[in-house]
Protein backbone atom coordinates (compact mmCIF):
# COMPACT_ATOMS: atom_id res chain seq x y z
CA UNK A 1 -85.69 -32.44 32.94
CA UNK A 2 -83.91 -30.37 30.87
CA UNK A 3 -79.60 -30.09 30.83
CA UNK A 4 -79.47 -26.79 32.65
CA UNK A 5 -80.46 -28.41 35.55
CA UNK A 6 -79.06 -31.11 36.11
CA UNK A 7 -76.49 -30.95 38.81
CA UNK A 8 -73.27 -33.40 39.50
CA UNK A 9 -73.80 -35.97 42.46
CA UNK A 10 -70.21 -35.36 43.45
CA UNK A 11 -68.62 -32.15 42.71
CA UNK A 12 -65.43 -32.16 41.29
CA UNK A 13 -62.06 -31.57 43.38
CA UNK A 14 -61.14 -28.32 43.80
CA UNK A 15 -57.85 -27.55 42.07
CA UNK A 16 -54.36 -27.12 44.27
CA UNK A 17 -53.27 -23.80 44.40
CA UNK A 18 -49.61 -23.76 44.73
CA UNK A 19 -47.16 -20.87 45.67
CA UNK A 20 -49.19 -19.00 48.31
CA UNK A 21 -47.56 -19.95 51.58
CA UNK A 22 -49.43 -22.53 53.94
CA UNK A 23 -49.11 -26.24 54.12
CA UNK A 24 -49.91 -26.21 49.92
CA UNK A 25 -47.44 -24.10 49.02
CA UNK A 26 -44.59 -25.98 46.57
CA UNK A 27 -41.92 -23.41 45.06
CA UNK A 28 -43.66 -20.39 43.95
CA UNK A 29 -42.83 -21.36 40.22
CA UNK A 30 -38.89 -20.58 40.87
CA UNK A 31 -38.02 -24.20 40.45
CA UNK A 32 -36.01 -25.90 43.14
CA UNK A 33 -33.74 -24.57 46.22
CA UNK A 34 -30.89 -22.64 45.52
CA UNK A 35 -29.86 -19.14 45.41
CA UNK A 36 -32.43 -18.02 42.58
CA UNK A 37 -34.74 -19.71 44.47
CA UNK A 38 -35.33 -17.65 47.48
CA UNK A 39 -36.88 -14.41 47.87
CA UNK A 40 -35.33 -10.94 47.21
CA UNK A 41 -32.53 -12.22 44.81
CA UNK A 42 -30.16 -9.83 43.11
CA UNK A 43 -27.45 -11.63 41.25
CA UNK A 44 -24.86 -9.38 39.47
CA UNK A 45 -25.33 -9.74 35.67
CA UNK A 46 -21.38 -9.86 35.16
CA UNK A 47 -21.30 -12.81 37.81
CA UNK A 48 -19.79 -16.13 36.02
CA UNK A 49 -20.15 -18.34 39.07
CA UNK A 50 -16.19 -17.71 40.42
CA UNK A 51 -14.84 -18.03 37.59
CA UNK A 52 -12.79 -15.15 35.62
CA UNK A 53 -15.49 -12.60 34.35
CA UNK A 54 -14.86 -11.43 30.90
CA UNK A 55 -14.08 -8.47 31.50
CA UNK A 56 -11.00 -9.51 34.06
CA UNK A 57 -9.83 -12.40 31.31
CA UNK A 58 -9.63 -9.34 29.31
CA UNK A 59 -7.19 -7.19 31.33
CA UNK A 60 -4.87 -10.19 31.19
CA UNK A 61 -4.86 -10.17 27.32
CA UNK A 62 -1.75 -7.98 26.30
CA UNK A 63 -1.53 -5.32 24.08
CA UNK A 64 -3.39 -2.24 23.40
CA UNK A 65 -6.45 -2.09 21.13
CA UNK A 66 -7.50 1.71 20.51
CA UNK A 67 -11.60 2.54 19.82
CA UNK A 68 -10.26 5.26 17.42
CA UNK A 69 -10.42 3.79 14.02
CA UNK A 70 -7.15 4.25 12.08
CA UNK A 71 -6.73 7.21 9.94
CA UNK A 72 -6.81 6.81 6.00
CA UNK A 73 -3.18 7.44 4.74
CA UNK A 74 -2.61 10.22 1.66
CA UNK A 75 0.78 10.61 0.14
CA UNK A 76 1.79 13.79 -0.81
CA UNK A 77 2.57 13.03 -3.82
CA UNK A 78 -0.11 11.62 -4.64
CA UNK A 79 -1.94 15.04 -4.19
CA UNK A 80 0.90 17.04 -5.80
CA UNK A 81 -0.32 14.64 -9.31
CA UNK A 82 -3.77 15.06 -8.76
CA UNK A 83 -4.62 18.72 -7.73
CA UNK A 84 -3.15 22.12 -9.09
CA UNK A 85 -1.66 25.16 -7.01
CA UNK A 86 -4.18 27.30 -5.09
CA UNK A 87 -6.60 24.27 -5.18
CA UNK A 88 -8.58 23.64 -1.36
CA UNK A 89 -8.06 19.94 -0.23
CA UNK A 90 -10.53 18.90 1.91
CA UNK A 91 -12.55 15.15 1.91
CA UNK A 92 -15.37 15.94 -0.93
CA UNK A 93 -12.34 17.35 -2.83
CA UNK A 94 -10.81 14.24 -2.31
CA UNK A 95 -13.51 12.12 -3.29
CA UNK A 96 -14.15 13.81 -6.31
CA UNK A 97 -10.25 12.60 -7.47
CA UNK A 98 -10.64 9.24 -6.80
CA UNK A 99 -8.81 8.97 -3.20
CA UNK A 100 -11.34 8.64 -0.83
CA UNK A 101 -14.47 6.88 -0.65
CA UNK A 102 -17.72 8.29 0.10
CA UNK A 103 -18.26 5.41 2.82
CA UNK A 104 -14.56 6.73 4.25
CA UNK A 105 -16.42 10.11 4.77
CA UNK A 106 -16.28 9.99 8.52
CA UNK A 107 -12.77 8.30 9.16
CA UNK A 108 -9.67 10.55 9.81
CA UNK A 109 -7.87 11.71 6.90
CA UNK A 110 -4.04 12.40 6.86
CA UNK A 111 -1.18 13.70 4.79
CA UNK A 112 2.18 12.00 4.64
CA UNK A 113 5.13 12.67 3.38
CA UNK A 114 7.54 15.71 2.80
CA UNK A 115 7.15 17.56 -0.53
CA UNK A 116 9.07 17.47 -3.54
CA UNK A 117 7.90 20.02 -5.47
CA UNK A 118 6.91 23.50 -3.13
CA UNK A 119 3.57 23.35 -3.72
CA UNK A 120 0.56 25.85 -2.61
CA UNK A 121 -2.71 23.60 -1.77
CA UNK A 122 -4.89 24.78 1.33
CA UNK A 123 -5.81 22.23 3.60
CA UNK A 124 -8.92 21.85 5.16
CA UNK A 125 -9.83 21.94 8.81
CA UNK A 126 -10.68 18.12 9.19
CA UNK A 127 -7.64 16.70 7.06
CA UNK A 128 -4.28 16.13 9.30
CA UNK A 129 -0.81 16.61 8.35
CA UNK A 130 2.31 14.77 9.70
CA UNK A 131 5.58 16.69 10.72
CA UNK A 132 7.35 16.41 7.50
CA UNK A 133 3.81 17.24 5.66
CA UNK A 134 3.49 20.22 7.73
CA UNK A 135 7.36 21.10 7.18
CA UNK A 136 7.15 21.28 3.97
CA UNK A 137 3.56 23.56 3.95
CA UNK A 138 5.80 25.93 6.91
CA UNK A 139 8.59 26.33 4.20
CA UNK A 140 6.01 27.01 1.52
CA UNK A 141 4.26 29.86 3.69
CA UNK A 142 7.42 31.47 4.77
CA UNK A 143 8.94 31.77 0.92
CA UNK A 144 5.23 33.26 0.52
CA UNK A 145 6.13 35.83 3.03
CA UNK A 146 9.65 36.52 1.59
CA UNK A 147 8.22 37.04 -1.21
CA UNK A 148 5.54 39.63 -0.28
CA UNK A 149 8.25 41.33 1.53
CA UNK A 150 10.36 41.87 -1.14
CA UNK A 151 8.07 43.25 -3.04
């Protein structure tokens, strides 16, 4: 007799499958009744059970909040002590003075302020300018053009 053999007297139980429809079947592994429970589901993802969704809470809360991040604010005055005539401001200029970070690269950049002095910088194309900023550069272009003319 050897253990290879040898063969059980009573075999044991075969094991309950569950889940498979028939008399045997308990709840497919989905738990108890209820909505999630039965077959084809599709719950929205956004659904809070009736109450408010976050997003509709949020249309209640007043005010506006823009995306756009706020543009970094330069005086112009600040640039008339810092940079010389004929000098091209743009934001690696800017960084080299001292006024910008290089982490502020991609932020909006824009001049305030009307000038004091008439001063002759050139403004690059990604750096704004406010009314008055942009008066005073309009007054400096059109003594420019006087200028030229009388000449």
């Amino acid at each position: 007799m050897q253990i290879n053999t040898l063969k059980i007297k009573y075999p044991k139980k075969k094991r309950k499958t569950i889940g498979r429809g028939g008399k045997k079947g308990t709840y497919s592994g989905k738990g108890g009744k209820g909505q999630k429970g039965r077959s084809g589901v599709s719950i929205n993802p956004l659904f809070e059970g009736g109450r408010s969704s976050l997003i509709d809470r949020l249309k209640k809360v007043r005010g506006f909040k823009s995306g756009k991040p706020k543009a970094i604010v330069i005086k112009l005055a600040d640039l008339e002590k810092k940079f010389k005539d004929n000098d091209i401001i743009d934001k690696e200029a800017l960084i080299k003075a001292r006024m910008l970070d290089r982490k502020d690269m991609k932020k909006r950049v824009k001049i305030l302020g009307a000038s004091l002095k008439k001063n002759k910088f050139k403004i690059g194309k990604e750096i704004s300018l406010s009314s008055s900023a942009k008066k005073s550069f309009e007054n400096v272009s059109e003594e420019k053009k006087l200028k030229t003319a009388k000449k």
